[in-house]
PDB file of N, CA and C in Angstrom:
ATOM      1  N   UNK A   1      13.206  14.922  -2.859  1.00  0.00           N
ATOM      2  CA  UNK A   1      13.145  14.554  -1.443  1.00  0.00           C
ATOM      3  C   UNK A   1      14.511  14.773  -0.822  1.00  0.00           C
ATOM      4  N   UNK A   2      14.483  15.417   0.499  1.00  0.00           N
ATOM      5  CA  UNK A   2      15.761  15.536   0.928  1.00  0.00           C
ATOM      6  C   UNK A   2      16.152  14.791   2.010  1.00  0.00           C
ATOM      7  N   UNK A   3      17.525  14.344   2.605  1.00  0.00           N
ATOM      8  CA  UNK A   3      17.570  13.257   3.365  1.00  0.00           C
ATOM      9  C   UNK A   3      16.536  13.033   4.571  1.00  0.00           C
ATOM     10  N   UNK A   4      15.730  13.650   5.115  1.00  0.00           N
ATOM     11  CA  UNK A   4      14.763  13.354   6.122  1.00  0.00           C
ATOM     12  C   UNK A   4      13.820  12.330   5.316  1.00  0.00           C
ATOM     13  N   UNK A   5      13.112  13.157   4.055  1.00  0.00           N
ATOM     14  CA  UNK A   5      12.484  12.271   3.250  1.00  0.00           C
ATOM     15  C   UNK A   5      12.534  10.877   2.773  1.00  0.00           C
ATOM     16  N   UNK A   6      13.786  10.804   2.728  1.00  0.00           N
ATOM     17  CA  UNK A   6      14.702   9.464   2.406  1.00  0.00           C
ATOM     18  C   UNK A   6      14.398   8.643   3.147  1.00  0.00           C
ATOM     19  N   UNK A   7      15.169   9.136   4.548  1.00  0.00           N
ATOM     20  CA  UNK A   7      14.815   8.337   5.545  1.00  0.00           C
ATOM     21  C   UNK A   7      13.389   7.561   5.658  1.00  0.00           C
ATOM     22  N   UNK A   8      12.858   8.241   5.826  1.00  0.00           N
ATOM     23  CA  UNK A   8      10.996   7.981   5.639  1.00  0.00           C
ATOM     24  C   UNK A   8      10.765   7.052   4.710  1.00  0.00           C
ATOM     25  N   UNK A   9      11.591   7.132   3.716  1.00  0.00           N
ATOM     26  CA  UNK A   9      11.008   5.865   2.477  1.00  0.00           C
ATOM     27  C   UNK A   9      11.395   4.619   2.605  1.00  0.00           C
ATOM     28  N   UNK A  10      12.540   4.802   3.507  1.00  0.00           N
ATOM     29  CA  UNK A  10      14.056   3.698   3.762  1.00  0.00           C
ATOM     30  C   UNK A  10      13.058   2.683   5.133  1.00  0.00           C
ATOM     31  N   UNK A  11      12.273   3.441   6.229  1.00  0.00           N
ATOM     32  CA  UNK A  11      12.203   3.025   7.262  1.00  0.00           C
ATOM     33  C   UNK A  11      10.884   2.672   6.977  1.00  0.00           C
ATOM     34  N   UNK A  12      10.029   2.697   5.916  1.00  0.00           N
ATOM     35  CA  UNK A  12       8.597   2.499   5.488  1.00  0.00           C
ATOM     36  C   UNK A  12       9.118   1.063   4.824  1.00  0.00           C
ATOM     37  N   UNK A  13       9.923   1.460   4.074  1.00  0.00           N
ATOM     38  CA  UNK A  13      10.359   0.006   3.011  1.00  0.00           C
ATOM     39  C   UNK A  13      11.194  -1.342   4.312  1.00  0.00           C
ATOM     40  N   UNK A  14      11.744  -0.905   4.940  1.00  0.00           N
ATOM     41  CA  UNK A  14      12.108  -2.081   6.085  1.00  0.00           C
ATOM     42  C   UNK A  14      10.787  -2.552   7.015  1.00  0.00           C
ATOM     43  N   UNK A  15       9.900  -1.599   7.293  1.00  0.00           N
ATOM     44  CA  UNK A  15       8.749  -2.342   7.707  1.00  0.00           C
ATOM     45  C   UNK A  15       7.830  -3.412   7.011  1.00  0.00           C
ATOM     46  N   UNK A  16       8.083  -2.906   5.792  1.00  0.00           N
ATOM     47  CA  UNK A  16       7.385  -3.710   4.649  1.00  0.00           C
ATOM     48  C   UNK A  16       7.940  -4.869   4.333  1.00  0.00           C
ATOM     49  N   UNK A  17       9.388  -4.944   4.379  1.00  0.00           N
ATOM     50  CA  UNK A  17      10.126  -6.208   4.227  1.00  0.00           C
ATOM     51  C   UNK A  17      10.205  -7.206   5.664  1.00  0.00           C
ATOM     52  N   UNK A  18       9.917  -6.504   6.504  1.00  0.00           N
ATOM     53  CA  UNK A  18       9.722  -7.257   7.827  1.00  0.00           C
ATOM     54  C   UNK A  18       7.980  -8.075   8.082  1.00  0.00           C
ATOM     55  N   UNK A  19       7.539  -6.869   7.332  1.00  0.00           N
ATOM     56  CA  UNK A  19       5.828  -7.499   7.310  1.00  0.00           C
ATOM     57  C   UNK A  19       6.024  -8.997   5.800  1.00  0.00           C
ATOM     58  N   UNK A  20       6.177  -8.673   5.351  1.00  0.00           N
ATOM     59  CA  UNK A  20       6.653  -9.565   3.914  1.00  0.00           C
ATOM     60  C   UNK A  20       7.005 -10.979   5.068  1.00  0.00           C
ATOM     61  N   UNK A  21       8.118 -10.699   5.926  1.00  0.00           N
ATOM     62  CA  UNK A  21       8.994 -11.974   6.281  1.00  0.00           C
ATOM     63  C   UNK A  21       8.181 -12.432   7.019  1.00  0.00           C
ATOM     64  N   UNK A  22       7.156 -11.734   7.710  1.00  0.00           N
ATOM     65  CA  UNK A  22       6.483 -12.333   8.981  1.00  0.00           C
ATOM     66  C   UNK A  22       4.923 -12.485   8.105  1.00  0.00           C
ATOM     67  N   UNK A  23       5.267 -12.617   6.804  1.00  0.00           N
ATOM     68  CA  UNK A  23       3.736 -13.107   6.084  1.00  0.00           C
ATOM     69  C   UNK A  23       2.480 -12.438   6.508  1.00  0.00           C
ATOM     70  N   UNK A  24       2.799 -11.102   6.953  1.00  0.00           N
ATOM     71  CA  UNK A  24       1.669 -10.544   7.921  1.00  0.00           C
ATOM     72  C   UNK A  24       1.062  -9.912   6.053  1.00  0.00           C
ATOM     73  N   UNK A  25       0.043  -9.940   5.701  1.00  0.00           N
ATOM     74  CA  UNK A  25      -0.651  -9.374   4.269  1.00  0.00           C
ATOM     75  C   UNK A  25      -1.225  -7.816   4.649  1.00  0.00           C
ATOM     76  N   UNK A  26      -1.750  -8.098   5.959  1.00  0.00           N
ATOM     77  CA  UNK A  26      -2.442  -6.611   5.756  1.00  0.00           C
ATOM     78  C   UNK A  26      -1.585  -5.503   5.725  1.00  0.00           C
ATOM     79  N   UNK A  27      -0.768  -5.844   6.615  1.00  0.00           N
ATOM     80  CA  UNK A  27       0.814  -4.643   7.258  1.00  0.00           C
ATOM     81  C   UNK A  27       1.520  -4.638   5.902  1.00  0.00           C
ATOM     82  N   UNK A  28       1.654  -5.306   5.067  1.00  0.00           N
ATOM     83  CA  UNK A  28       2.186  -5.330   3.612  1.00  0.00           C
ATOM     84  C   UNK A  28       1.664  -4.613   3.001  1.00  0.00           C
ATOM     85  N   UNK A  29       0.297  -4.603   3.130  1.00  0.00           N
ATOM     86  CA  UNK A  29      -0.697  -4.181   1.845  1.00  0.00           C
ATOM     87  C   UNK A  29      -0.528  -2.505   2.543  1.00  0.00           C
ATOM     88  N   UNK A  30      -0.770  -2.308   3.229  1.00  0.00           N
ATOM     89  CA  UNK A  30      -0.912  -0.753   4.282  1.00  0.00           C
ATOM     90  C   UNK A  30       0.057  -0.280   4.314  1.00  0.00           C
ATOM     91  N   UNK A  31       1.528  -0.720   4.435  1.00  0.00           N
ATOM     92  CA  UNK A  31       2.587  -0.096   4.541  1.00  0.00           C
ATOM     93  C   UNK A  31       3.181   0.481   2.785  1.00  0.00           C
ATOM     94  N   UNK A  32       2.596  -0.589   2.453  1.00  0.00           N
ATOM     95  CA  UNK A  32       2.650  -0.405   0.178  1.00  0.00           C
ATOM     96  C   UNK A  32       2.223   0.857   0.441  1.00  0.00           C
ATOM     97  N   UNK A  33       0.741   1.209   0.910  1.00  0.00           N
ATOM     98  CA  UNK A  33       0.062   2.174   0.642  1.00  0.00           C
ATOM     99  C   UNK A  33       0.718   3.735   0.954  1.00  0.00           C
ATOM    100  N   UNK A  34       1.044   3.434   1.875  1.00  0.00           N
ATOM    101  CA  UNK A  34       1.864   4.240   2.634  1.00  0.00           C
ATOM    102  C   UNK A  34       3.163   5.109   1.922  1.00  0.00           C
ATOM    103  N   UNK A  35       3.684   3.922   2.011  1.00  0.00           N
ATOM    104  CA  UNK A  35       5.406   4.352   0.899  1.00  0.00           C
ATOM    105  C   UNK A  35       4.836   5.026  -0.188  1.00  0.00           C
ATOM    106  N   UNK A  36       3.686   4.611  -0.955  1.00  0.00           N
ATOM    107  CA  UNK A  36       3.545   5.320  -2.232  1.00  0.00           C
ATOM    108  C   UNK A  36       2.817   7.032  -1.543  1.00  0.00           C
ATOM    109  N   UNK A  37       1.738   6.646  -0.998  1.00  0.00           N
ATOM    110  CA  UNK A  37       1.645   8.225  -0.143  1.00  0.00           C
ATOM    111  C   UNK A  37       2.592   8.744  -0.090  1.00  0.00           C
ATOM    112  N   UNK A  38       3.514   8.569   0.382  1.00  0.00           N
ATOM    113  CA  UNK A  38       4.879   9.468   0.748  1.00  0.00           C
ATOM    114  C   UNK A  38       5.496  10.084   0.107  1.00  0.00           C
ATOM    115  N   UNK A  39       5.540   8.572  -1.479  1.00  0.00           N
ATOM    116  CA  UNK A  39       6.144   9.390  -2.754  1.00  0.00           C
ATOM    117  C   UNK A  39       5.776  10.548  -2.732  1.00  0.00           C
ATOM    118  N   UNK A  40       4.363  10.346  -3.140  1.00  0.00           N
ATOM    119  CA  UNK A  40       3.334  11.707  -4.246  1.00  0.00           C
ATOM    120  C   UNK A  40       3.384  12.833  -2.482  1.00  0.00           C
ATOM    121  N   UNK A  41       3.734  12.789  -1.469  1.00  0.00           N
ATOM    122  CA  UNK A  41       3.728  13.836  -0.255  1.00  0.00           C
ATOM    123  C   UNK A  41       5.118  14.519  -0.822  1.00  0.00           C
ATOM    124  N   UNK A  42       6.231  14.081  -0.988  1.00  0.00           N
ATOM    125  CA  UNK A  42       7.288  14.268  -1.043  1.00  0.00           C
ATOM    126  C   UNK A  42       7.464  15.081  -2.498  1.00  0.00           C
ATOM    127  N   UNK A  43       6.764  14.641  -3.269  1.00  0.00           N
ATOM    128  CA  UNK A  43       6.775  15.428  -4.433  1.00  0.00           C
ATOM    129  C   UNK A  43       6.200  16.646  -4.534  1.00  0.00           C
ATOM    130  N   UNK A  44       5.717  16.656  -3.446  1.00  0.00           N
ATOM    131  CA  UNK A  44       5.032  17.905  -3.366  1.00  0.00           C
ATOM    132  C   UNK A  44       3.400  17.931  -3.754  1.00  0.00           C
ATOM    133  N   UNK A  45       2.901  16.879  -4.457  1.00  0.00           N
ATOM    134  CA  UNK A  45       1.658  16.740  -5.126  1.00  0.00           C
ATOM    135  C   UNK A  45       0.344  15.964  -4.068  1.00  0.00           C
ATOM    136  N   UNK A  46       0.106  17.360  -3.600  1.00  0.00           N
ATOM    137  CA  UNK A  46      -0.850  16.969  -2.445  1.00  0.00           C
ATOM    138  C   UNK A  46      -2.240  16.568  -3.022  1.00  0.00           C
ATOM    139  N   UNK A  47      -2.876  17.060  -3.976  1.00  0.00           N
ATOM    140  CA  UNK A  47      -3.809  16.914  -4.527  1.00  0.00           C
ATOM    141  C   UNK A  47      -3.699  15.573  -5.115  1.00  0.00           C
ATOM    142  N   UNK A  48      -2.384  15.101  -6.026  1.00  0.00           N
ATOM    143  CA  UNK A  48      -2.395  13.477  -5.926  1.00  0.00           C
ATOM    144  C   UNK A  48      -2.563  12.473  -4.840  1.00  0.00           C
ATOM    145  N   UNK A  49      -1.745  12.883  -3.830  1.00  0.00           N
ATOM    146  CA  UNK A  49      -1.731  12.221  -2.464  1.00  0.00           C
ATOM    147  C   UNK A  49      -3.337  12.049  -1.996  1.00  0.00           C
ATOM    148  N   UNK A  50      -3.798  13.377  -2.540  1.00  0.00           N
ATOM    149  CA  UNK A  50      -5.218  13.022  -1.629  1.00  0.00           C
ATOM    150  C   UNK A  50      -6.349  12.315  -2.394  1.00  0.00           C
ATOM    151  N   UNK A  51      -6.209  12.748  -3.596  1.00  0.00           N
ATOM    152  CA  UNK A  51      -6.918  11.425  -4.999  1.00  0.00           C
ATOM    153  C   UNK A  51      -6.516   9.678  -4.613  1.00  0.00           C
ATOM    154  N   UNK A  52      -4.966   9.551  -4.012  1.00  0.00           N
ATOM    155  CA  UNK A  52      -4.568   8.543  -4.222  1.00  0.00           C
ATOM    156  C   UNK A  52      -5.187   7.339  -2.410  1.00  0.00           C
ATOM    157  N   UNK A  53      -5.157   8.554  -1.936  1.00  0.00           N
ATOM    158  CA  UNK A  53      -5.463   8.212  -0.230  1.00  0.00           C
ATOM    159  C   UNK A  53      -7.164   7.803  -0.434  1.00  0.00           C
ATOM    160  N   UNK A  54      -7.704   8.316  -1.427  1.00  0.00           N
ATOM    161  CA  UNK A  54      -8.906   7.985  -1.766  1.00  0.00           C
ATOM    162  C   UNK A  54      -9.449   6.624  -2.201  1.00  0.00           C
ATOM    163  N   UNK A  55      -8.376   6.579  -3.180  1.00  0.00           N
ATOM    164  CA  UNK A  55      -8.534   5.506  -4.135  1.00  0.00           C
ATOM    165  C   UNK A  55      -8.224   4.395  -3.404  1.00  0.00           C
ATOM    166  N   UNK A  56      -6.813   4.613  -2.857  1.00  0.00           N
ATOM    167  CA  UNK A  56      -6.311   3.119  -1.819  1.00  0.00           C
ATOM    168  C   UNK A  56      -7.679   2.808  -0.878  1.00  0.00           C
ATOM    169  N   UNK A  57      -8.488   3.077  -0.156  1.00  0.00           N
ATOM    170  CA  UNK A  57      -9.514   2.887   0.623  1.00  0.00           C
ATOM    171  C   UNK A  57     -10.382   2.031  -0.449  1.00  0.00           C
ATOM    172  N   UNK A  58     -10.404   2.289  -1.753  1.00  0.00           N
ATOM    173  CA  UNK A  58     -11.532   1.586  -2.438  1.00  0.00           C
ATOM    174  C   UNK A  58     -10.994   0.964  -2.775  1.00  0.00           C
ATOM    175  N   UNK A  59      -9.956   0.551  -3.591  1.00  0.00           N
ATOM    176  CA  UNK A  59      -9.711  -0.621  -3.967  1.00  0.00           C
ATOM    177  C   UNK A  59      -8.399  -1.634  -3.314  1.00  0.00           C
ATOM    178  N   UNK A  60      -8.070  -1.450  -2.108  1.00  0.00           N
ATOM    179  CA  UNK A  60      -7.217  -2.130  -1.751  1.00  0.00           C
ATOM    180  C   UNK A  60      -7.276  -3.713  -1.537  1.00  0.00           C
ATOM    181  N   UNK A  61      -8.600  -4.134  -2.003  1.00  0.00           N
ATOM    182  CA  UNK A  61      -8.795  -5.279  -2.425  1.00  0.00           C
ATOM    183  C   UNK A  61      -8.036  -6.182  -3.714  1.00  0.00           C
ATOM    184  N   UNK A  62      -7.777  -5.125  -5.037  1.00  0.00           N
ATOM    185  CA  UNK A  62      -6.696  -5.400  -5.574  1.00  0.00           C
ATOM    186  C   UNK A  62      -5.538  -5.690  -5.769  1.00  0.00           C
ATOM    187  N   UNK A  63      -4.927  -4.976  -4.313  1.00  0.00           N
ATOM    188  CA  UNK A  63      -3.288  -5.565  -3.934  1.00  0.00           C
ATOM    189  C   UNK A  63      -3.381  -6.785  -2.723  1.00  0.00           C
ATOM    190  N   UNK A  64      -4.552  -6.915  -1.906  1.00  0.00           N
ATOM    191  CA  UNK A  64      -4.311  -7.734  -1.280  1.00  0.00           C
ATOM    192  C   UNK A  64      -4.228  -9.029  -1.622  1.00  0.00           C
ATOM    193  N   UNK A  65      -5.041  -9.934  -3.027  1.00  0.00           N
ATOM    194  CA  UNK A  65      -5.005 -10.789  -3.452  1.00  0.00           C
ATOM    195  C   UNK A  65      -3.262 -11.657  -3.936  1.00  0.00           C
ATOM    196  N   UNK A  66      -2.466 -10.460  -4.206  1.00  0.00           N
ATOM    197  CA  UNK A  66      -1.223 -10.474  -4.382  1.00  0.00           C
ATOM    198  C   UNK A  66      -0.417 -10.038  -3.938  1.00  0.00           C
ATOM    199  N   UNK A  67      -0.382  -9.691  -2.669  1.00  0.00           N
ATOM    200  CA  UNK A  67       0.133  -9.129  -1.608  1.00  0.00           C
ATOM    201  C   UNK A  67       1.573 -10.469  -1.106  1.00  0.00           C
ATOM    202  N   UNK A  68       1.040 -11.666  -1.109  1.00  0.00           N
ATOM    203  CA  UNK A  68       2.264 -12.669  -1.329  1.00  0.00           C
ATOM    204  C   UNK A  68       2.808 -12.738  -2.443  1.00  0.00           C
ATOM    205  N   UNK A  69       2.614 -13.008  -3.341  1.00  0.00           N
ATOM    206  CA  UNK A  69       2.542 -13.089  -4.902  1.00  0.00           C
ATOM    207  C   UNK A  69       3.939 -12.049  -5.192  1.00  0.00           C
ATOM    208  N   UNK A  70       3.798 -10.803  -5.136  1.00  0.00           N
ATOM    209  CA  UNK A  70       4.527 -10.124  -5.246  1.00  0.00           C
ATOM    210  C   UNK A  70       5.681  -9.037  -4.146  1.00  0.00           C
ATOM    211  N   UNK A  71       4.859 -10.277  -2.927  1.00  0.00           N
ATOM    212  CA  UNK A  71       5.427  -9.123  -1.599  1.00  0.00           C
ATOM    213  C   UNK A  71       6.911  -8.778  -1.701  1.00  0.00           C
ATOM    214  N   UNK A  72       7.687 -10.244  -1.913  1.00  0.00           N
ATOM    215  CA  UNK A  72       9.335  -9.582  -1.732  1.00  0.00           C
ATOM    216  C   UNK A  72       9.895  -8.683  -2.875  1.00  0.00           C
ATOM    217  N   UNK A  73       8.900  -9.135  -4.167  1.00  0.00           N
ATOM    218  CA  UNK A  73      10.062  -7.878  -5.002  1.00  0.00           C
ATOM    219  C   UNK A  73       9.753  -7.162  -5.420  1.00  0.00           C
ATOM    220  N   UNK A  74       7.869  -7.197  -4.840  1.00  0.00           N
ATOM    221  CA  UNK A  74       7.727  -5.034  -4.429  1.00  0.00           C
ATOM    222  C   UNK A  74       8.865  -4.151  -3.875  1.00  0.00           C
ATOM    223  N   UNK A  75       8.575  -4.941  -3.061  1.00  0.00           N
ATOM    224  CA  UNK A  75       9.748  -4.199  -1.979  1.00  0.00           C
ATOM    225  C   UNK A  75      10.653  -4.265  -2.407  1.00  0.00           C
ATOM    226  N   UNK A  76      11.302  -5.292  -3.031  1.00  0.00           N
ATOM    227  CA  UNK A  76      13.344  -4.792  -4.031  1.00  0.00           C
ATOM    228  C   UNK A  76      12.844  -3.787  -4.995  1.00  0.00           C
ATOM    229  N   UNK A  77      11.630  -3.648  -5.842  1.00  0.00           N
ATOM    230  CA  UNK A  77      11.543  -2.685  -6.531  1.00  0.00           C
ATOM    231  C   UNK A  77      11.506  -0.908  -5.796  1.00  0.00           C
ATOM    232  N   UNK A  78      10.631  -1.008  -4.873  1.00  0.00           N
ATOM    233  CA  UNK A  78      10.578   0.168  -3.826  1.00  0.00           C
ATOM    234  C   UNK A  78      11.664   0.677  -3.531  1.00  0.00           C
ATOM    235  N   UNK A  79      12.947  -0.174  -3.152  1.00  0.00           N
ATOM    236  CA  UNK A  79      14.462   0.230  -2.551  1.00  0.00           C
ATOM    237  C   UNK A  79      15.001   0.480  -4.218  1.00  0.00           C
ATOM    238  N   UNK A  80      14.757   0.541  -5.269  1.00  0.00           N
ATOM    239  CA  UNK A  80      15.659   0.637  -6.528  1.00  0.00           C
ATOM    240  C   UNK A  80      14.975   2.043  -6.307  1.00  0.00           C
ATOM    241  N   UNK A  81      13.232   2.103  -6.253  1.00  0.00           N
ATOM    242  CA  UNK A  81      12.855   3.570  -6.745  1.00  0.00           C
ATOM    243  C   UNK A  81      13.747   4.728  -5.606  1.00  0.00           C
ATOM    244  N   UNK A  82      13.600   3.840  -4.563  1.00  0.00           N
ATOM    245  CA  UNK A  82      14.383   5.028  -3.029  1.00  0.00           C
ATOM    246  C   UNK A  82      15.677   5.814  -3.483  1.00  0.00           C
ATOM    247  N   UNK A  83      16.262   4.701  -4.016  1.00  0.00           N
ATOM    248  CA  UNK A  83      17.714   4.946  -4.953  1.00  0.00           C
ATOM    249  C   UNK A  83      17.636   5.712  -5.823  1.00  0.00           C
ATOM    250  N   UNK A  84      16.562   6.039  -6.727  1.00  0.00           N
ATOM    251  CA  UNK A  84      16.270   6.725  -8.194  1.00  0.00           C
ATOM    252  C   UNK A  84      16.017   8.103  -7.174  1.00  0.00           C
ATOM    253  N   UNK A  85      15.038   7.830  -6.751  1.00  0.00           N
ATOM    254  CA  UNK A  85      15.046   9.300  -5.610  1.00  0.00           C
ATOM    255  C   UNK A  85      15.886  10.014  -5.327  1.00  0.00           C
ATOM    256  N   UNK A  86      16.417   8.695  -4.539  1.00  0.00           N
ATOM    257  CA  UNK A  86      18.367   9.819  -3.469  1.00  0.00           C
ATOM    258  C   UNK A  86      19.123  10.328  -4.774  1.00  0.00           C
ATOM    259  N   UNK A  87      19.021   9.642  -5.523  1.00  0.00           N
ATOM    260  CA  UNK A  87      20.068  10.271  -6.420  1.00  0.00           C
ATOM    261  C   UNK A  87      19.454  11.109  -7.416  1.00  0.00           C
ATOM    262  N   UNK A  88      17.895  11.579  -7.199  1.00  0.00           N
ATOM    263  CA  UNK A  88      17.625  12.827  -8.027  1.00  0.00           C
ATOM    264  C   UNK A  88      17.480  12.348  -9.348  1.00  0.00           C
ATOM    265  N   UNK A  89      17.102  11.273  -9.885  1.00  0.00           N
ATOM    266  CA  UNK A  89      16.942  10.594 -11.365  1.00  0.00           C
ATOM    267  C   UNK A  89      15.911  11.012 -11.719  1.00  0.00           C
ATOM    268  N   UNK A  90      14.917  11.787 -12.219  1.00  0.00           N
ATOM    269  CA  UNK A  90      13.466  11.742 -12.109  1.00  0.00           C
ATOM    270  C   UNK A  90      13.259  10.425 -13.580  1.00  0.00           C
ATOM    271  N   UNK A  91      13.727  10.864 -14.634  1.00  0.00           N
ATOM    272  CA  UNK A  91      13.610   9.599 -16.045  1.00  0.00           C
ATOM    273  C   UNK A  91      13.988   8.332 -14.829  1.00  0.00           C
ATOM    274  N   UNK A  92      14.530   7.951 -14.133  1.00  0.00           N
ATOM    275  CA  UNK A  92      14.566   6.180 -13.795  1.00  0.00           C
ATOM    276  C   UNK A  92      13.406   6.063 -12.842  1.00  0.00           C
ATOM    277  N   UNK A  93      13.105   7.247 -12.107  1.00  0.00           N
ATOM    278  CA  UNK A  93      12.204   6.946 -11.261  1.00  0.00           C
ATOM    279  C   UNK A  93      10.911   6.420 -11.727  1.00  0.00           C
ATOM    280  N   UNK A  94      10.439   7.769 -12.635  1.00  0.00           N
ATOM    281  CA  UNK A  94       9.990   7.725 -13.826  1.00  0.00           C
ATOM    282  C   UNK A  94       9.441   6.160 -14.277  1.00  0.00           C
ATOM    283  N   UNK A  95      11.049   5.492 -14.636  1.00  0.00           N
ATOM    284  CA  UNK A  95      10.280   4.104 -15.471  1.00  0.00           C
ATOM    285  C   UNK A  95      10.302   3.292 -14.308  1.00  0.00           C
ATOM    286  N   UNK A  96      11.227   3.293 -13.138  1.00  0.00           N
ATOM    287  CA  UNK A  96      10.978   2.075 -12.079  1.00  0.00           C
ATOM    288  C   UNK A  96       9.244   2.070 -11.917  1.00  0.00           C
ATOM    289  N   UNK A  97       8.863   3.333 -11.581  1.00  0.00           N
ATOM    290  CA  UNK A  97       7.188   3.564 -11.065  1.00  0.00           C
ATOM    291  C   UNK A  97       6.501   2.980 -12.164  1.00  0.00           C
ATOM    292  N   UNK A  98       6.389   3.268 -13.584  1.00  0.00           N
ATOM    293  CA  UNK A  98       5.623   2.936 -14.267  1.00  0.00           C
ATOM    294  C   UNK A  98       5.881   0.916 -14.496  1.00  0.00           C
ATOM    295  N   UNK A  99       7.333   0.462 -14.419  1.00  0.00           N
ATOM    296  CA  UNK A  99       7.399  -1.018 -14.462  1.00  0.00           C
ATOM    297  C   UNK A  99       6.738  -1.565 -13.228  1.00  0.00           C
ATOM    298  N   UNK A 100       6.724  -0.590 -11.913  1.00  0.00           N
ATOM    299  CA  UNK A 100       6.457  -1.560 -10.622  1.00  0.00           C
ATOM    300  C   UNK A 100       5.002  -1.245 -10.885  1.00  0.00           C
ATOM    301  N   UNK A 101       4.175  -0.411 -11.558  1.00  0.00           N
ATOM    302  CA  UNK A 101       2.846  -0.616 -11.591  1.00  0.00           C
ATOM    303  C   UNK A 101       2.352  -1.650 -12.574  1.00  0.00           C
ATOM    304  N   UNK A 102       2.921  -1.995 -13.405  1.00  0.00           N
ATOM    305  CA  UNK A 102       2.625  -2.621 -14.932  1.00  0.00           C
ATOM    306  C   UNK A 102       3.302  -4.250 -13.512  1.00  0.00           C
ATOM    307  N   UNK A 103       4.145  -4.278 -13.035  1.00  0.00           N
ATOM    308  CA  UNK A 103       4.307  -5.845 -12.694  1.00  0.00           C
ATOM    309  C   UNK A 103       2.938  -5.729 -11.608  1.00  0.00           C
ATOM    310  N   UNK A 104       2.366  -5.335 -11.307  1.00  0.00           N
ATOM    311  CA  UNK A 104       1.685  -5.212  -9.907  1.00  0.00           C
ATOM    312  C   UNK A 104       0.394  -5.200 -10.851  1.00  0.00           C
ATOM    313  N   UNK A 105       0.087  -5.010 -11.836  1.00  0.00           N
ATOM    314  CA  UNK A 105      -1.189  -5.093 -12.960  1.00  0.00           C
ATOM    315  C   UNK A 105      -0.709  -6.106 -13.681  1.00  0.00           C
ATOM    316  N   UNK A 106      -0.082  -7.198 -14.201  1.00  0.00           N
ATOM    317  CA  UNK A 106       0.009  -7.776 -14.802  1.00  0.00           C
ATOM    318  C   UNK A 106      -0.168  -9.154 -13.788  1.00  0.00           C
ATOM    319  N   UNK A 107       0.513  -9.007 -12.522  1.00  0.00           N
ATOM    320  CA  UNK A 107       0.530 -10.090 -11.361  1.00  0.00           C
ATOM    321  C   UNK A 107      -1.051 -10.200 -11.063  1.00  0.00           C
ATOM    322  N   UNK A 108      -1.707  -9.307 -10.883  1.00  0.00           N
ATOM    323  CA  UNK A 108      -3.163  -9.410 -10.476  1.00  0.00           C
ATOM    324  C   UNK A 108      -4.109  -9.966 -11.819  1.00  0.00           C
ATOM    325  N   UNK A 109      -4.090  -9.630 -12.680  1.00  0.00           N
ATOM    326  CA  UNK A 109      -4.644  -9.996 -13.791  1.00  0.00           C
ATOM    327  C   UNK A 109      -4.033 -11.323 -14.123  1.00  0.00           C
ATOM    328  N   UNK A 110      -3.222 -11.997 -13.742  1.00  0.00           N
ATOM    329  CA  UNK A 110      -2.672 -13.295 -14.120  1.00  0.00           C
ATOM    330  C   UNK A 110      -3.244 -14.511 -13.244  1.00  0.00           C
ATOM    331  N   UNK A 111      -3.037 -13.998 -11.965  1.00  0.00           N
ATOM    332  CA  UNK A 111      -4.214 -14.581 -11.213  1.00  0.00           C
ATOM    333  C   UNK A 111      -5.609 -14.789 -11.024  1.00  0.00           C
ATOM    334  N   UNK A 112      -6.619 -13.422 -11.502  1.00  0.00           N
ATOM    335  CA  UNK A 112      -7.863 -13.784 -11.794  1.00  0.00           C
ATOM    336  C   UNK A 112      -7.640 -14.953 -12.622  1.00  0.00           C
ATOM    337  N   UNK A 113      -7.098 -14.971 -13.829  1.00  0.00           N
ATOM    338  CA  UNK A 113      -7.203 -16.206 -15.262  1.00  0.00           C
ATOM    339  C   UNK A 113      -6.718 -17.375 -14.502  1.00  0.00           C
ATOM    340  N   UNK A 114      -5.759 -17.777 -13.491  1.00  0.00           N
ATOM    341  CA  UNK A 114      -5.884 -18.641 -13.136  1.00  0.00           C
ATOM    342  C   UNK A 114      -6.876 -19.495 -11.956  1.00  0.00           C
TER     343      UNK A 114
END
């Protein structure tokens, strides 16, 4: 991603932390959706983007349950991946993405049991 791109991830992730502060869930849950669109746009992987634009429509019932739960340190995780980005890391990006999905599956599944 090159600095325009950046930008885009930077100004997606401050909306999200503003929706977070103002407890708004849906603008959280939609703007999540979003930032990650952008990733897989930015990567070039349109055919993911459009699998993934799919999928978010069906199950976005899954993040909304934990949409508080995990709202603020999605978003600190999102600004570490922005960082792994700007600086061209693909291995950190790599594991930030795979830990922020595994906390975001482990947060939802902890809650059904309770």
């Amino acid at each position: 991603a090159g600095s325009a791109g950046i930008a885009v991830l930077e100004e997606l992730c401050a909306q999200g932390e503003r929706a977070v502060a103002a407890d708004d869930v849906d603008a959280a849950v939609a703007l999540n959706a979003r930032f990650h669109a952008t990733i897989m746009e930015l990567a070039g992987n349109a055919v993911l983007a459009e699998l993934a634009g799919q999928v978010d429509r069906r199950v976005r019932w899954y993040y909304t349950p934990i949409a508080r739960q995990r709202g603020r340190q999605s978003w600190i995780e999102h600004r570490e991946l922005i960082a792994a980005i700007a600086d061209r890391d693909e291995q950190r990006a790599t594991a930030l993405m795979r830990e922020h999905t595994e906390h975001t599956r482990t947060s939802y599944h902890a809650r059904r049991r309770s």
